[in-house]
Protein backbone atom coordinates (compact mmCIF):
# COMPACT_ATOMS: atom_id res chain seq x y z
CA UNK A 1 -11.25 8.96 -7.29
CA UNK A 2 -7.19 7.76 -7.60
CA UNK A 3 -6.15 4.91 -5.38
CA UNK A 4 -2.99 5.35 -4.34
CA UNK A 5 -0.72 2.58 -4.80
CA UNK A 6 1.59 1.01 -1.71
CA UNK A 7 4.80 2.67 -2.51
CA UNK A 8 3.36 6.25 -2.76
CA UNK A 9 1.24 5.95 0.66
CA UNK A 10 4.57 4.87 2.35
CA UNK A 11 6.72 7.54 -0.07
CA UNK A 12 4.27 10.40 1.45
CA UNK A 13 4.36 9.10 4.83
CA UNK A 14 8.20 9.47 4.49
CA UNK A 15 7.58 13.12 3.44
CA UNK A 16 4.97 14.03 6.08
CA UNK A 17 7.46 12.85 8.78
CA UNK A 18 10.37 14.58 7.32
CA UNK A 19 8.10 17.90 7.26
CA UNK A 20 6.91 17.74 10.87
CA UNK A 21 10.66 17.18 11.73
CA UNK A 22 11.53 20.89 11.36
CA UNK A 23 11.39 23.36 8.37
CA UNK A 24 14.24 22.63 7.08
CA UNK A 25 13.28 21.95 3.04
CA UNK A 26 12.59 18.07 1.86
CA UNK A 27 13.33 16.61 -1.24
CA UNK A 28 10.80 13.89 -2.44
CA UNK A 29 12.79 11.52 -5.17
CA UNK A 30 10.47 9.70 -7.21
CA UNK A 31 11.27 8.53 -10.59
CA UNK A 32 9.45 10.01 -14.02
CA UNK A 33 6.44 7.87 -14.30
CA UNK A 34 5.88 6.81 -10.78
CA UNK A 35 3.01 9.21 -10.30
CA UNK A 36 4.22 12.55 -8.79
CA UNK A 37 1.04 14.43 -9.41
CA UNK A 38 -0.81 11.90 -7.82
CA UNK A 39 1.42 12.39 -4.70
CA UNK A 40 1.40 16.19 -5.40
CA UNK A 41 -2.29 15.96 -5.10
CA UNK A 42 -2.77 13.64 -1.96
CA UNK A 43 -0.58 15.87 -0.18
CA UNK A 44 -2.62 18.85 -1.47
CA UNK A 45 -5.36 17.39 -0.68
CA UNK A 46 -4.76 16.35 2.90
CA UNK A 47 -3.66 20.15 3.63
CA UNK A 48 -7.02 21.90 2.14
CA UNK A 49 -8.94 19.51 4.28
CA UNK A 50 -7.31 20.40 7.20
CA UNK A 51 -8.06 24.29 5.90
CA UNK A 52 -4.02 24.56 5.39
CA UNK A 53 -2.87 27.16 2.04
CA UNK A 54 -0.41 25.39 0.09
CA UNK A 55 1.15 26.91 -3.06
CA UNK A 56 2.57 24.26 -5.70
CA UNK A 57 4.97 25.35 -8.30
CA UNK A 58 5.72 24.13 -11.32
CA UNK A 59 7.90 25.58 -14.99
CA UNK A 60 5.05 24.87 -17.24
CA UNK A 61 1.41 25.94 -18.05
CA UNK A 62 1.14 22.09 -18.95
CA UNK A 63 2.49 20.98 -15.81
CA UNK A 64 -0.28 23.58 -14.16
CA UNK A 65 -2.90 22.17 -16.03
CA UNK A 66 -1.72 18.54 -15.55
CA UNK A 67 -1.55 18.88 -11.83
CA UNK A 68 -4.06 20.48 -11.36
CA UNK A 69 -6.82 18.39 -13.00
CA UNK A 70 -5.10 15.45 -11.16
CA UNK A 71 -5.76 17.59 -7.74
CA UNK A 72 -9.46 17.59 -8.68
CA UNK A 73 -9.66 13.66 -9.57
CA UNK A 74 -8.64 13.44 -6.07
CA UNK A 75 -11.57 15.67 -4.81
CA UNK A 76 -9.44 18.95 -4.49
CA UNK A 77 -10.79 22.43 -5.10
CA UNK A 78 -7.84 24.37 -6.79
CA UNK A 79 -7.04 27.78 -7.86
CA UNK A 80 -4.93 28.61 -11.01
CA UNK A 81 -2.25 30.94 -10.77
CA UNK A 82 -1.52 30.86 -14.42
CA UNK A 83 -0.63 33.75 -17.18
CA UNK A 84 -0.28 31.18 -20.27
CA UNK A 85 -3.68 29.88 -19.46
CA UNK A 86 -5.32 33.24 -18.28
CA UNK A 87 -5.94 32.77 -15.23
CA UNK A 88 -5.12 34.73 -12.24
CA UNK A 89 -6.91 32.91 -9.54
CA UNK A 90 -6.10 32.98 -5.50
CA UNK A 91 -9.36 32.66 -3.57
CA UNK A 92 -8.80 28.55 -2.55
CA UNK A 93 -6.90 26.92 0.06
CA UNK A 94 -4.45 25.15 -2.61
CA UNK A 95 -3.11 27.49 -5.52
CA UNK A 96 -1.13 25.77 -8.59
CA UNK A 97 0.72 28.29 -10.47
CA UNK A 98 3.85 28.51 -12.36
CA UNK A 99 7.22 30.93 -11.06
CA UNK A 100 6.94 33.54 -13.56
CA UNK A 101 3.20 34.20 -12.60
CA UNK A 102 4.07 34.29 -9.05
CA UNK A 103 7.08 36.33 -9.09
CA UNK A 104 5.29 39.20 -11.28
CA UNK A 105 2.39 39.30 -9.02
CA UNK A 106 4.92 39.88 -6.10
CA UNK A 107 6.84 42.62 -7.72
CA UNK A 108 3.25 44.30 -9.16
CA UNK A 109 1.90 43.92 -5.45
CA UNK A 110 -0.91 41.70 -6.33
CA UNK A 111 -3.02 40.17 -3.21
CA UNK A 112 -1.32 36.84 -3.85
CA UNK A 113 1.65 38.31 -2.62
CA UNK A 114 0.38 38.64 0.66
CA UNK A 115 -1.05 35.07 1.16
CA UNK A 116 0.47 33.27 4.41
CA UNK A 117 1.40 29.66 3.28
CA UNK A 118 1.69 27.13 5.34
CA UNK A 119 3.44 24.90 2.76
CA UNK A 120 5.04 25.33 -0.89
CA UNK A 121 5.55 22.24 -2.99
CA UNK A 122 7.98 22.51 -6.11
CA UNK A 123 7.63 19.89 -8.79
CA UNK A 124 10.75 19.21 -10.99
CA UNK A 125 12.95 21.03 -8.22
CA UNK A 126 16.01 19.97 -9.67
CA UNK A 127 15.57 22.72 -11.65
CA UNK A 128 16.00 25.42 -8.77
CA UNK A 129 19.34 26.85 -8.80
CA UNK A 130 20.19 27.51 -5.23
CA UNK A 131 23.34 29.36 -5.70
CA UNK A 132 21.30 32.21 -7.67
CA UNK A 133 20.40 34.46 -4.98
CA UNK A 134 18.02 36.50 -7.11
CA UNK A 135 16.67 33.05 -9.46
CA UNK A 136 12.69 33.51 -9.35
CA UNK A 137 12.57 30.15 -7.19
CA UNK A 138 14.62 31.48 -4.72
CA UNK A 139 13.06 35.03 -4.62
CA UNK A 140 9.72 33.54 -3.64
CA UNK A 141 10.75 30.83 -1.68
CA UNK A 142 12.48 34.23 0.35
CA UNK A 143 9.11 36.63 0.25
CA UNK A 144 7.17 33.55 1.36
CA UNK A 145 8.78 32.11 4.17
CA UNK A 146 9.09 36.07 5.81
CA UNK A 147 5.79 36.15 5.85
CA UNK A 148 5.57 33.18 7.64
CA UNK A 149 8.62 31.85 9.44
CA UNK A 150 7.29 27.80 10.20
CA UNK A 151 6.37 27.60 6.23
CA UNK A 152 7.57 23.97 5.04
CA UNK A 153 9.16 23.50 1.89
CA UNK A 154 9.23 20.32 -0.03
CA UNK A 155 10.63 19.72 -3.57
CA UNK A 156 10.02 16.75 -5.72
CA UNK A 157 11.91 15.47 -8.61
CA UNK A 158 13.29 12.28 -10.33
CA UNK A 159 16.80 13.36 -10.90
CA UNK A 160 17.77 14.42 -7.63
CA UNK A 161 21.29 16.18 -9.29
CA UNK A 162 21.89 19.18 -11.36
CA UNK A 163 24.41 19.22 -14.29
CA UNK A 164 26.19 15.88 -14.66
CA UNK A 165 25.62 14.77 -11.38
CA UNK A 166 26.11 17.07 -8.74
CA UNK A 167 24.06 16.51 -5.72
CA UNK A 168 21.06 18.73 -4.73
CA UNK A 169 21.52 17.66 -1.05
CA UNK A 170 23.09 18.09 2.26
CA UNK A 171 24.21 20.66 4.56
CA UNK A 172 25.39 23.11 1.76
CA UNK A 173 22.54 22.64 -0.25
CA UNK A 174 18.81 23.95 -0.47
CA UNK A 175 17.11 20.54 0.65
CA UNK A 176 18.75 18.99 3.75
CA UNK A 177 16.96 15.87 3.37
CA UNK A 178 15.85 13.14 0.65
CA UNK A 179 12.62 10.91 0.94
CA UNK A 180 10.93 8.25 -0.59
CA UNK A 181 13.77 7.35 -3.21
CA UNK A 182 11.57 5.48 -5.89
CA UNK A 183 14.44 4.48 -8.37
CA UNK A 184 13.75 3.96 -12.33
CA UNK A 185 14.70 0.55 -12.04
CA UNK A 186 12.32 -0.46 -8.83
CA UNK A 187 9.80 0.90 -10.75
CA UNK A 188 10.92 -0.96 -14.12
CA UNK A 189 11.93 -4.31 -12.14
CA UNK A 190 7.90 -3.99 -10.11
CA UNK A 191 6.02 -3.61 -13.63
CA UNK A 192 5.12 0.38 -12.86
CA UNK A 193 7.35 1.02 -15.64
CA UNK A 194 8.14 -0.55 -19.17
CA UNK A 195 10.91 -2.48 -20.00
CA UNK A 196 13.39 -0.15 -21.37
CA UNK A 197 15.32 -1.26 -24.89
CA UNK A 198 18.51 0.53 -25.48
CA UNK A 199 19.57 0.96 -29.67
CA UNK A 200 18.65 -0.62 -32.65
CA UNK A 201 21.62 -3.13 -34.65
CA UNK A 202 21.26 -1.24 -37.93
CA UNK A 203 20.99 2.31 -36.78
CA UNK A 204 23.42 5.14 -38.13
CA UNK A 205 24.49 8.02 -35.84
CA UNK A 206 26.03 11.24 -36.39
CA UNK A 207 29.32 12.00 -35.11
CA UNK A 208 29.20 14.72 -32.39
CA UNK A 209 32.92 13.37 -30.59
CA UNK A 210 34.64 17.02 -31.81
CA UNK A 211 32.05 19.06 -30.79
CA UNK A 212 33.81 20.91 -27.89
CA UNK A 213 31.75 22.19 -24.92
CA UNK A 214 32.03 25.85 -23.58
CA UNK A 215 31.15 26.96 -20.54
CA UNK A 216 29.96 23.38 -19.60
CA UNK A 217 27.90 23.12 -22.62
CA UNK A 218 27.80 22.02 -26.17
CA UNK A 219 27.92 25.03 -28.58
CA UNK A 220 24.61 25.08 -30.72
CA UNK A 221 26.51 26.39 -33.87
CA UNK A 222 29.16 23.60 -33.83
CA UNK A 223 26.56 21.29 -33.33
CA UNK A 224 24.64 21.95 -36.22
CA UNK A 225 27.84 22.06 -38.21
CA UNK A 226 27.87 18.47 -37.72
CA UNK A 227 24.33 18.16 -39.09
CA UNK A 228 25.32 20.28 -41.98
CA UNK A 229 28.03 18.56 -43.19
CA UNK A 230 25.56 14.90 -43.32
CA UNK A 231 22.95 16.54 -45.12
CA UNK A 232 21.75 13.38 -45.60
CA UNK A 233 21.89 11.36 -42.76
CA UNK A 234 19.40 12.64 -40.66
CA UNK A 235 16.87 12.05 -43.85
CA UNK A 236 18.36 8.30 -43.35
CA UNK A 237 18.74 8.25 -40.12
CA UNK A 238 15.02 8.56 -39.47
CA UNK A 239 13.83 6.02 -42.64
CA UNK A 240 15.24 3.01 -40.28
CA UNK A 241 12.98 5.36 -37.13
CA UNK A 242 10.02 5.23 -39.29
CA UNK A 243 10.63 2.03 -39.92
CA UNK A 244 11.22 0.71 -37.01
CA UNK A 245 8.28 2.81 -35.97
CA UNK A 246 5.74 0.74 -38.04
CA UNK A 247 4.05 -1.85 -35.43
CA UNK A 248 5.10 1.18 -32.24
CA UNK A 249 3.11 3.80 -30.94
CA UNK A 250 5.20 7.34 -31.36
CA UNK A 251 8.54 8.74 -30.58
CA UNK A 252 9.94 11.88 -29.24
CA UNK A 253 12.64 12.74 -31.16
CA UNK A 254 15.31 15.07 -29.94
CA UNK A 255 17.36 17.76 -32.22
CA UNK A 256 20.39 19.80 -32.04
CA UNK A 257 18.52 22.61 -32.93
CA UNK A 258 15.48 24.59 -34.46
CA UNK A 259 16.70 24.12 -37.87
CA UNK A 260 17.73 20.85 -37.47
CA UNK A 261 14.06 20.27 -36.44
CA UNK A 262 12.63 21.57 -39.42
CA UNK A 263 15.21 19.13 -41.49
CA UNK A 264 13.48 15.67 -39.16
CA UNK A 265 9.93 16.93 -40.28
CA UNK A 266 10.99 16.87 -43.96
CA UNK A 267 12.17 13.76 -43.65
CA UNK A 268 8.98 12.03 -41.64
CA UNK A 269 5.24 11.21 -43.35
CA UNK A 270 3.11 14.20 -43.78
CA UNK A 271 1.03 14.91 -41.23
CA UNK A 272 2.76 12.47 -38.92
CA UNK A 273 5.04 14.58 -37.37
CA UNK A 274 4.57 18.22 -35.16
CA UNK A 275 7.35 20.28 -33.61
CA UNK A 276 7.25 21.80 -30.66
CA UNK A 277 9.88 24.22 -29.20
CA UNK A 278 10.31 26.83 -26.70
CA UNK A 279 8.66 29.51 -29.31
CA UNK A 280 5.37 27.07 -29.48
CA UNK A 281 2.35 28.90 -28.50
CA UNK A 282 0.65 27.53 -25.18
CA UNK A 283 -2.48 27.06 -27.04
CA UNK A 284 -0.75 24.98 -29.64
CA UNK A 285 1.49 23.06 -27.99
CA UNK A 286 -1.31 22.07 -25.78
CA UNK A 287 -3.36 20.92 -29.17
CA UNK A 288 -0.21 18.95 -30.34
CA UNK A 289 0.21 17.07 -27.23
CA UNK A 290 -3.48 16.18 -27.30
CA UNK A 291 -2.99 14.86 -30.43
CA UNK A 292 -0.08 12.59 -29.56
CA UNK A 293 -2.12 11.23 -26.63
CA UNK A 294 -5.02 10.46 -29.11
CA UNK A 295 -2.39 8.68 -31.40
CA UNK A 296 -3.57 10.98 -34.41
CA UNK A 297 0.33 11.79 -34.75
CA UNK A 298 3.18 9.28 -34.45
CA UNK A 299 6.02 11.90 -33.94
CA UNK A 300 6.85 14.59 -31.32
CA UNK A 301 10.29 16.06 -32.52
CA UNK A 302 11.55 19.49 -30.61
CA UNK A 303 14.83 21.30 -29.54
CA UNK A 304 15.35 22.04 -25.53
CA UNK A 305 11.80 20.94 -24.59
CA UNK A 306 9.56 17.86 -24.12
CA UNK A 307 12.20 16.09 -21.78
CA UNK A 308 10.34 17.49 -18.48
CA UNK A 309 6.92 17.19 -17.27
CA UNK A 310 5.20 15.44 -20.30
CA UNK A 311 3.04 12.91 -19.97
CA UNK A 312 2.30 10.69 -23.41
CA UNK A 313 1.91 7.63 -21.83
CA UNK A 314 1.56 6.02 -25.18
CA UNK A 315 4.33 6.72 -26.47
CA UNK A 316 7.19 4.35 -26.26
CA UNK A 317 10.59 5.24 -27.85
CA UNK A 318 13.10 8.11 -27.51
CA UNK A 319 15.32 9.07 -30.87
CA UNK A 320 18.52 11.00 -29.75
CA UNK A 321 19.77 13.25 -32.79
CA UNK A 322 21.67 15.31 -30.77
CA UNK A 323 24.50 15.03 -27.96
CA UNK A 324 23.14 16.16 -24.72
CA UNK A 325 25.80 17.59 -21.45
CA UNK A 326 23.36 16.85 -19.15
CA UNK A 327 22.71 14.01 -17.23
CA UNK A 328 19.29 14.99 -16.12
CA UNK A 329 17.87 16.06 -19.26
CA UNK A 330 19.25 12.70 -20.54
CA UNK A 331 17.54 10.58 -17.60
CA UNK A 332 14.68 12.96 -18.32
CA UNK A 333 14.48 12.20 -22.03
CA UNK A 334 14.71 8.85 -21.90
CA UNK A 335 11.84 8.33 -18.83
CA UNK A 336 9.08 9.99 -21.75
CA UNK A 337 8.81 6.67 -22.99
CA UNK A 338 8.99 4.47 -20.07
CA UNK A 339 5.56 5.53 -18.83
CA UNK A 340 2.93 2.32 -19.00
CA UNK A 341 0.34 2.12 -20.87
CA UNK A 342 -1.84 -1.14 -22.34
CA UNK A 343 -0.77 -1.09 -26.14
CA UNK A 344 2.80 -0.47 -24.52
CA UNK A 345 5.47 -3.59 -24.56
CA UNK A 346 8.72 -1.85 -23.84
């Protein structure tokens, strides 16, 4: 069984009181690393014991499969609700389950469709777009709570903005209300997080300043421009990481884009190094990760993925190779390393 520390018994509390309030949705901020499928899973937990359905969504198979073997250390019985991992199942109290599963079972009038909730929990819910009337969050958050008017809703994230900083909450918004807020730096300044160690003296960088952004975004072909025209320097660039990587665990490594991923593997030790992208198989992305957690590779490096939801506790340094417009998957990217772990000093 988990023991829950002090701040997430008085950061559910929070939540519980916010729920019972009205149903007005709840956004639970907890930083990356302070244990949000722990909290996910208490809160599960507490509902299927009570005989309560609760349906808790997440973007990822991983995130599925991470949550829900963390509901079962906690004694939980869960279904999965799960296409990537082939399962399609409904018949428990507490169902884990990404959006794209759900949302096809609704429109191909499968029996999950007709389940009366009593709660729906949304991990990384910064990621629901509220002004997108017909986004798949939105659609079921819609189906669900007509089929059962007092259904609670309760998000959890730890970037509580979209974009580069615009506020998921108030009046206006989707979530009316914020709980718990477990900052980054409680977390880092009460030793539940390591010691975070910004830039190395002798490190080289590529020069992304004229890369203009369209539509609020950086444009992918300009950016690898850069990368073209320094052939070399993300060969260099990652000698000093490697380097500097020789008494440290492993490093996600971030790249402007697919190609410019297959240039950072070139230039790492064979067999050190995987990539993983949005095109990476479920079966081997969940194989890579496993071997990252077993330190039998030093190096995750990927395009547009691995900022969210990962958990490689032993790894302990981020390597930016790429510009990125947004401050969440920048807060994001850099809390993959801060998780703790015992071979971890910063």
């Amino acid at each position: 069984m988990i023991e829950l520390r002090a701040y997430q018994t008085k950061g559910i509390k929070e939540a519980w009181a916010a729920l019972k309030a009205n149903d007005d949705p709840v956004l639970f901020v907890s930083s990356v690393g302070s244990g949000k499928s722990v909290m996910i899973g208490s809160m599960m937990r507490e509902l299927e014991l009570k005989n309560k359905r609760a349906l808790c969504l997440v973007n990822s198979s991983e995130l599925v499969r991470n949550n829900s073997e963390t509901f079962k250390r906690l004694g939980g019985n869960p279904s999965v609700f799960c296409a990537s991992l082939n399962k399609k199942e409904f018949d428990k109290n507490i169902i884990f389950a990404t959006p794209q599963s759900i949302i096809a079972a609704i429109k191909n009038h499968h029996p999950v469709k007709d389940i009366v909730f009593n709660m729906i929990v949304v991990d990384e819910a910064h990621g629901i777009d509220y002004t997108a009337h017909d986004s798949q969050f939105m659609r079921i958050l819609r189906h669900y709570k007509q089929e059962y008017k007092p259904m609670r809703m309760l998000g959890l994230t730890g970037t509580d903005f979209r974009g580069a900083g615009n506020d998921i909450v108030g009046k206006t918004c989707l979530f009316k209300s914020r709980v718990a807020n477990i900052t980054t730096s409680w977390l880092i300044e009460h030793s539940f997080l390591a010691r975070p160690v910004y830039g190395f003296p002798k490190t080289e960088s590529f020069d992304f300043s004229k890369v203009k952004m369209k539509a609020g975004k950086f444009n992918a072909t300009e950016l690898q421009a850069v990368v073209d025209k320094n052939k070399r320097l993300t060969w260099e660039i990652l000698q000093e990481v490697n380097q500097i990587m020789t008494d440290r665990n492993g490093a996600f490594i971030f790249c402007s884009s697919k190609k410019h991923c297959d240039e950072a593997l070139t230039a790492l030790p064979i067999g050190s190094a995987y990539c993983i992208t949005g095109d990476t198989p479920e079966k081997e992305r969940h194989k890579i990760l496993t071997m990252a957690r077993n330190h039998e590779i030093k190096y995750l490096v990927s395009v547009n993925c691995l900022m969210t939801g990962i958990d490689v506790p032993n790894f302990c340094t981020t390597v930016w190779l790429r510009p990125t417009e947004s401050l969440v998957l920048y807060v994001q990217g850099i809390g993959r390393a801060l998780r703790l772990h015992e071979s971890k000093k910063n």
